[in-house]
N, C-alpha and C. Protein backbone atom coordinates (compact mmCIF):
# COMPACT_ATOMS: atom_id res chain seq x y z
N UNK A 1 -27.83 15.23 -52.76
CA UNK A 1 -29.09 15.94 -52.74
C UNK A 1 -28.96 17.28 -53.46
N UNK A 2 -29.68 17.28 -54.57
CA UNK A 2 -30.17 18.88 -55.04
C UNK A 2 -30.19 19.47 -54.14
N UNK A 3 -29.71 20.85 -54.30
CA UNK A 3 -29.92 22.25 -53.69
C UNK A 3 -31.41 23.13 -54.05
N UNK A 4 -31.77 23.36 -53.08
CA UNK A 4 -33.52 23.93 -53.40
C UNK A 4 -33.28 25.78 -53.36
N UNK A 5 -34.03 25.49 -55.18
CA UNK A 5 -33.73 26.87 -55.21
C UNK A 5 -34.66 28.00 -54.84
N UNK A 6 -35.04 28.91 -53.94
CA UNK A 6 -35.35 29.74 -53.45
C UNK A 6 -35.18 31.23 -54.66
N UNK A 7 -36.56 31.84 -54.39
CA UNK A 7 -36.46 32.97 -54.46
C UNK A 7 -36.86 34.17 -53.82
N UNK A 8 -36.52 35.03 -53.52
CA UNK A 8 -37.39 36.12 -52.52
C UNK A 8 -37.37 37.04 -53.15
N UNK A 9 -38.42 37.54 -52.49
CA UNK A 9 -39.56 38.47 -52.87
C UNK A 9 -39.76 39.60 -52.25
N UNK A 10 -39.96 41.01 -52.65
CA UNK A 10 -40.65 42.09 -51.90
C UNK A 10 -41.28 42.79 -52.99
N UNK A 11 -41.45 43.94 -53.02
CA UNK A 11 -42.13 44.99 -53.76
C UNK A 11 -40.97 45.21 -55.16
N UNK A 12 -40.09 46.01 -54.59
CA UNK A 12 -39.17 46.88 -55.68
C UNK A 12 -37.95 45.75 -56.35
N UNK A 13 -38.02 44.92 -55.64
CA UNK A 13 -36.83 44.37 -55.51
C UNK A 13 -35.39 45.15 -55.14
N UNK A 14 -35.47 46.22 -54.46
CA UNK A 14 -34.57 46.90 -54.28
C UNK A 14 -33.88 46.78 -52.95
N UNK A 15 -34.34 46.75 -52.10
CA UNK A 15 -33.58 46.38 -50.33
C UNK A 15 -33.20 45.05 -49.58
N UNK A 16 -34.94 44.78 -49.51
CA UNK A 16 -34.77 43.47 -48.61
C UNK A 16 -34.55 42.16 -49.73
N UNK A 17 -35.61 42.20 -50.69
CA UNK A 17 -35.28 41.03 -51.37
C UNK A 17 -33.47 40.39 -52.06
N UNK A 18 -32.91 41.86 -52.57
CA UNK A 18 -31.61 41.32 -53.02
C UNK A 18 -30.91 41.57 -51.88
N UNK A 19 -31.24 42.12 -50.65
CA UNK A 19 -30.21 41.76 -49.35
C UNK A 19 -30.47 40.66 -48.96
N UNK A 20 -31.50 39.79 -48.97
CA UNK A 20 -31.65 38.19 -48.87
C UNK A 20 -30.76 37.35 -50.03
N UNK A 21 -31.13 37.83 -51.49
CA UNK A 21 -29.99 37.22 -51.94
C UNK A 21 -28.80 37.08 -52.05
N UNK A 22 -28.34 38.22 -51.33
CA UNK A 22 -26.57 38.84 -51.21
C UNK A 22 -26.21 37.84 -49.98
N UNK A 23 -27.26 37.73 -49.12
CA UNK A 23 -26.87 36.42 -47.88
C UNK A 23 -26.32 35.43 -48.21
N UNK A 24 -27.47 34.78 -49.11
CA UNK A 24 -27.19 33.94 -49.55
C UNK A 24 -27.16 33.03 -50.75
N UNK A 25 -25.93 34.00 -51.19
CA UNK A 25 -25.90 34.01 -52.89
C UNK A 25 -24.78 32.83 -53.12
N UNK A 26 -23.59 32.80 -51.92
CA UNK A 26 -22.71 32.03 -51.83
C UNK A 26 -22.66 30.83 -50.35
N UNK A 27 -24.10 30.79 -49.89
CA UNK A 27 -24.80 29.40 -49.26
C UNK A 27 -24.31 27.59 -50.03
N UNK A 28 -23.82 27.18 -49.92
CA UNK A 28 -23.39 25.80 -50.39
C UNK A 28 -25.06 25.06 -50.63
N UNK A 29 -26.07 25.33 -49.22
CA UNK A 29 -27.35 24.46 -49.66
C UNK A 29 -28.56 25.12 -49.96
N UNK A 30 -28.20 26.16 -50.79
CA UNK A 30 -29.07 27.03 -51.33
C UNK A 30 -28.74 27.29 -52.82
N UNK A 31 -30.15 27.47 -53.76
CA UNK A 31 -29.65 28.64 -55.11
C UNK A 31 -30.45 29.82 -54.90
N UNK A 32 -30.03 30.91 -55.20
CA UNK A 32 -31.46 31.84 -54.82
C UNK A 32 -31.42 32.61 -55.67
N UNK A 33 -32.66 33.44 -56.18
CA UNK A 33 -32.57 34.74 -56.72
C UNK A 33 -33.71 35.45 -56.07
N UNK A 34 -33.52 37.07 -56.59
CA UNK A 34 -34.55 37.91 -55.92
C UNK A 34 -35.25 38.87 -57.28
N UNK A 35 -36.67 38.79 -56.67
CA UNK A 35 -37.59 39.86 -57.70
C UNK A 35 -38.39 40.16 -56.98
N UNK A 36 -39.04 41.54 -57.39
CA UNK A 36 -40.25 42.13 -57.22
C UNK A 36 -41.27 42.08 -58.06
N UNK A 37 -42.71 42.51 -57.13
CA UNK A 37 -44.09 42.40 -57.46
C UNK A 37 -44.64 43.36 -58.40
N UNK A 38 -44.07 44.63 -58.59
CA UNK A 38 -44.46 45.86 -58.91
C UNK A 38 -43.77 46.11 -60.52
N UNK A 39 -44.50 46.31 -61.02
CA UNK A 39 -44.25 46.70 -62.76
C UNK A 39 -42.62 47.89 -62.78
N UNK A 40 -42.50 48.42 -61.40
CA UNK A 40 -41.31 49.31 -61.28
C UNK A 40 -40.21 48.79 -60.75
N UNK A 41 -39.98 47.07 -60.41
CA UNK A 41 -39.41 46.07 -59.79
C UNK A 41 -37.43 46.12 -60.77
N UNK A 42 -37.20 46.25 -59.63
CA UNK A 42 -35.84 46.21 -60.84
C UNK A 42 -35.58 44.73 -61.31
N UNK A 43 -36.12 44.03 -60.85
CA UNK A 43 -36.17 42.59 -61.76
C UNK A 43 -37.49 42.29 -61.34
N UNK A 44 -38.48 42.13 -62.19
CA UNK A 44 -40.10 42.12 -61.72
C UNK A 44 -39.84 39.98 -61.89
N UNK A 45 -41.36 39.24 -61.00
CA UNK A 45 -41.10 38.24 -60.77
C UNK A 45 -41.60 37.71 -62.06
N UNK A 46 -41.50 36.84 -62.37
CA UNK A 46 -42.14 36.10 -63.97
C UNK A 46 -42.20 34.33 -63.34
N UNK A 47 -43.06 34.21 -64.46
CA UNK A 47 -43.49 32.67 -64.50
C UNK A 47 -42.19 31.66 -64.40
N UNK A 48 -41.35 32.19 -65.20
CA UNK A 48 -39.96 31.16 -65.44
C UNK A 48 -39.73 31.23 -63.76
N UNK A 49 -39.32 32.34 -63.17
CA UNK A 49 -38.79 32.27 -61.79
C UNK A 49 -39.52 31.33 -60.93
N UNK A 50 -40.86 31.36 -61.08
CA UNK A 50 -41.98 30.60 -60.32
C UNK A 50 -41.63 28.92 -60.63
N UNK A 51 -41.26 28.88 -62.00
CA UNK A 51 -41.03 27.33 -62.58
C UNK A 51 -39.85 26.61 -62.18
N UNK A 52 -38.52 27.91 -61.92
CA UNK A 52 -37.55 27.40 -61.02
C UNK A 52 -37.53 27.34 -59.57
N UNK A 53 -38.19 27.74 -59.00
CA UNK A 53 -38.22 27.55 -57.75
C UNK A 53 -38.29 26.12 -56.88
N UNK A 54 -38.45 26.21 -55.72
CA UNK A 54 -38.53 25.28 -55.26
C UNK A 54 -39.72 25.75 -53.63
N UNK A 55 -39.57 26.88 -53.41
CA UNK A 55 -40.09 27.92 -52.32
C UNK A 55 -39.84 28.94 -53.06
N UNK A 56 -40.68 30.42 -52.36
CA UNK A 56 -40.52 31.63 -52.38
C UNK A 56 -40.71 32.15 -50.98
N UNK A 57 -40.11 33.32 -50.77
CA UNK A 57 -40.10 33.58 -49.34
C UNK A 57 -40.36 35.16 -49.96
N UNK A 58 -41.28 35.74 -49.26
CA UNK A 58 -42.11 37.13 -49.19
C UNK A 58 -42.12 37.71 -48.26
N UNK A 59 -40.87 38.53 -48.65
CA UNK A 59 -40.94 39.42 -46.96
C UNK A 59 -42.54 40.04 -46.44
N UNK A 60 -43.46 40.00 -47.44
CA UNK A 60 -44.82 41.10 -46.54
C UNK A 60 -46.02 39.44 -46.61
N UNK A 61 -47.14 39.62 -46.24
CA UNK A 61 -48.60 39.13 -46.67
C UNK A 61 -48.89 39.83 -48.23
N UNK A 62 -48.89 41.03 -48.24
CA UNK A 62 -49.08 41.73 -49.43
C UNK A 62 -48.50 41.07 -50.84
N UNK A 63 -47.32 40.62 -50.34
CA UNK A 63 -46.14 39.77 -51.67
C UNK A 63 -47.43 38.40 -51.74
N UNK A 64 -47.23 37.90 -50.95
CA UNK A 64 -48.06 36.65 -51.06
C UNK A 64 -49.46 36.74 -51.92
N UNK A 65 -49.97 37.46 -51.17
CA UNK A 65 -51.37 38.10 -52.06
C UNK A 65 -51.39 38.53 -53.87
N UNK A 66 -49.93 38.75 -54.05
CA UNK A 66 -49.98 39.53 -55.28
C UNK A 66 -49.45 38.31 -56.23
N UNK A 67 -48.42 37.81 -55.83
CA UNK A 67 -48.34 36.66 -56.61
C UNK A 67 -49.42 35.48 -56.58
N UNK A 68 -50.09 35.16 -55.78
CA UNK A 68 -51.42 34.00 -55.82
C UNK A 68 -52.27 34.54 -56.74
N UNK A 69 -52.81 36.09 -56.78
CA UNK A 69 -53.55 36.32 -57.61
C UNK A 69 -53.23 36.57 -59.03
N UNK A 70 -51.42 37.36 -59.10
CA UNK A 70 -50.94 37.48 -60.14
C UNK A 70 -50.47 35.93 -61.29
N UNK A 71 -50.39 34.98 -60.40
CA UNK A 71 -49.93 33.59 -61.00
C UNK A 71 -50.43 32.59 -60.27
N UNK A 72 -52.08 32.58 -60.72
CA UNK A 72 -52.74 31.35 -60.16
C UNK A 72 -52.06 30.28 -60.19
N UNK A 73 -52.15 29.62 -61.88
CA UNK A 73 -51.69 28.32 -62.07
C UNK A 73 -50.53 28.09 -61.27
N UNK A 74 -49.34 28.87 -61.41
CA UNK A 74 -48.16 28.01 -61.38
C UNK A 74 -47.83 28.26 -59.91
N UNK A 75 -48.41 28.95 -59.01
CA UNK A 75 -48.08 29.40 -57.59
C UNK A 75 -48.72 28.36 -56.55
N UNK A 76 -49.78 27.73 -57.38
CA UNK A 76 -50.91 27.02 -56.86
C UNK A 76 -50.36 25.71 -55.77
N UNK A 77 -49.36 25.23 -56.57
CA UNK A 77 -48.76 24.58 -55.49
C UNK A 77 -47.31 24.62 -54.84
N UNK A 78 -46.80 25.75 -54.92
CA UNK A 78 -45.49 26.44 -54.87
C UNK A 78 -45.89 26.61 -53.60
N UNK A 79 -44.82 26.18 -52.20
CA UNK A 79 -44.77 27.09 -50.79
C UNK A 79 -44.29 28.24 -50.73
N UNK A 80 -45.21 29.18 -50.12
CA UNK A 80 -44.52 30.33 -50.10
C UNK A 80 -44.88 31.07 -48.71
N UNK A 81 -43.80 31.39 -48.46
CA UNK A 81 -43.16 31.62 -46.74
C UNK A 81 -43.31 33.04 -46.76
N UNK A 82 -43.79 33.85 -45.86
CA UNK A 82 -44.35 35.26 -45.41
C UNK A 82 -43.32 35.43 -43.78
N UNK A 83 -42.43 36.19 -44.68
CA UNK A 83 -41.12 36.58 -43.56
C UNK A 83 -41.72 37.62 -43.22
N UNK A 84 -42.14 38.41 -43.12
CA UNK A 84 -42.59 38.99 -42.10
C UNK A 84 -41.89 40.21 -41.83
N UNK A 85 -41.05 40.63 -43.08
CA UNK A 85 -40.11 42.29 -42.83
C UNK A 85 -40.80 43.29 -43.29
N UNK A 86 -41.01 44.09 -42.72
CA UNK A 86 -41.58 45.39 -42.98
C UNK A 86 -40.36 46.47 -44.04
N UNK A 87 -40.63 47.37 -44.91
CA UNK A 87 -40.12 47.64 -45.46
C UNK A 87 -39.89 49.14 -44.92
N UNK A 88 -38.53 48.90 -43.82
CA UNK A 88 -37.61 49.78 -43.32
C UNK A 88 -36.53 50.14 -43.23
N UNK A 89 -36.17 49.20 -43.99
CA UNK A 89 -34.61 48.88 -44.28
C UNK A 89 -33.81 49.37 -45.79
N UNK A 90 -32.39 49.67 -45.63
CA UNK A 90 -31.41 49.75 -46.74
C UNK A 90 -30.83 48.48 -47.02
N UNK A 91 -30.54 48.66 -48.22
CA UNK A 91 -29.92 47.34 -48.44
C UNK A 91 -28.67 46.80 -47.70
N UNK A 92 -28.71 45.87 -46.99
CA UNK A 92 -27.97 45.00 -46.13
C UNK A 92 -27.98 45.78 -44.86
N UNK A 93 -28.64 46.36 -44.43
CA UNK A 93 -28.99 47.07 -43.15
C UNK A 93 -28.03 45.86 -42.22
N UNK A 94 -27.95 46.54 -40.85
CA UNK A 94 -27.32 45.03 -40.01
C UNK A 94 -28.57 44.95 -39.82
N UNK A 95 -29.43 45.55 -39.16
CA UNK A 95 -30.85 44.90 -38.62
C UNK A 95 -31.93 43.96 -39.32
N UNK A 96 -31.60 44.34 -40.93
CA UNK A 96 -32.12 43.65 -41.62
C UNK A 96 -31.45 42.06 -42.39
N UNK A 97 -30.39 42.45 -42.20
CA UNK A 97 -29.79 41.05 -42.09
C UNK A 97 -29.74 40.18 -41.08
N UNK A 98 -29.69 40.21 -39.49
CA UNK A 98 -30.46 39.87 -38.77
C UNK A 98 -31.69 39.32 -38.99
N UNK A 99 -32.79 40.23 -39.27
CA UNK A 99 -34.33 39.59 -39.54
C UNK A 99 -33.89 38.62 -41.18
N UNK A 100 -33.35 38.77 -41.50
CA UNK A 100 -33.75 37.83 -42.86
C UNK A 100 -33.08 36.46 -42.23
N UNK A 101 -31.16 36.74 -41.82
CA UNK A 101 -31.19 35.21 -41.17
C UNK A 101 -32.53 34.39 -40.28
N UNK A 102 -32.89 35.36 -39.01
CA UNK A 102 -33.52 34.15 -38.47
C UNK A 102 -34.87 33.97 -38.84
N UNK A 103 -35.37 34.71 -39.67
CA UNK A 103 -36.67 34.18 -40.74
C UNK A 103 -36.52 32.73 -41.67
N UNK A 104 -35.11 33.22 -41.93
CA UNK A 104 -34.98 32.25 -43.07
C UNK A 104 -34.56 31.05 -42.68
N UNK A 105 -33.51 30.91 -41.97
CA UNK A 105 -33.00 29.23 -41.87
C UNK A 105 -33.81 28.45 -41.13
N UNK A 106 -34.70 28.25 -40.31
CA UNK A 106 -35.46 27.62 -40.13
C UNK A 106 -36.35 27.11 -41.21
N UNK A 107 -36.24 27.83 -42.32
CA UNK A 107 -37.06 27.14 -43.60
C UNK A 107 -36.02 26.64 -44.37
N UNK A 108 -34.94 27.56 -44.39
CA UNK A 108 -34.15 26.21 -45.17
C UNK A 108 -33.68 25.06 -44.20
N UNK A 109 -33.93 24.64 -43.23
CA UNK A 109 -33.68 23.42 -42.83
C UNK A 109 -34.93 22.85 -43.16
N UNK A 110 -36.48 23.27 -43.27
CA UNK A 110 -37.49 21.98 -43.48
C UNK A 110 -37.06 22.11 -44.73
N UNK A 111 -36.69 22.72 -45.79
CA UNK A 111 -36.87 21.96 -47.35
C UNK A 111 -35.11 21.54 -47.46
N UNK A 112 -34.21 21.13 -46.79
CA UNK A 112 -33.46 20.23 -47.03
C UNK A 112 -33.67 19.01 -46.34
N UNK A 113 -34.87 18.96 -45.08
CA UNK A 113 -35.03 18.26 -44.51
C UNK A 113 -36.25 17.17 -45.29
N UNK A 114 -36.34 17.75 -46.11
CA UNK A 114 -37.83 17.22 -46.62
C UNK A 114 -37.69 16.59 -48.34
């Protein structure tokens, strides 16, 4: 079975999103990368990322909102998961590694399950 590649998402791409990918950058049933929404994004998100995906996971509602409107077409039928982290955290915070594990593996078990 292919590995489903994931990307996450926040604003800057600066905290939470690449502390989600630093999780799980070396995951065996994962590929992941991380970008932001914002033109000041240290890796802003683009269409290609959207075309590799398989899910996106958005730490806010706000992420969600910006990419549906920012990339109708190709988001249109892309799942995308609203983790639910507020942006309080340093990168790899313990607390925030905490909230990203148990946000997250429950979704990566439905899309290996699926």
């Amino acid at each position: 079975m292919r590995r489903p590649n994931i990307i996450f998402v926040c604003s800057k791409n600066q905290w939470r999103s690449p502390s989600a990918e630093a999780i799980y950058r070396n995951d065996d049933r994962v590929s992941v990368r991380s970008r932001g929404t914002v033109r000041s994004a240290v890796q802003t998100l683009r269409s290609s990322d959207i075309a590799w995906a398989d899910a996106i996971l958005v730490m806010e509602d706000k992420h969600r909102k910006r990419i549906l409107a920012d990339f109708p077409g190709e988001s249109e039928l892309m799942p995308v998961y609203v983790l639910d982290i507020p942006d309080d955290y340093q990168f790899m915070d313990d607390e925030l590694v905490t909230l990203v594990r148990s946000a997250v593996e429950p979704i990566i078990e439905k899309l290996l399950s699926s």
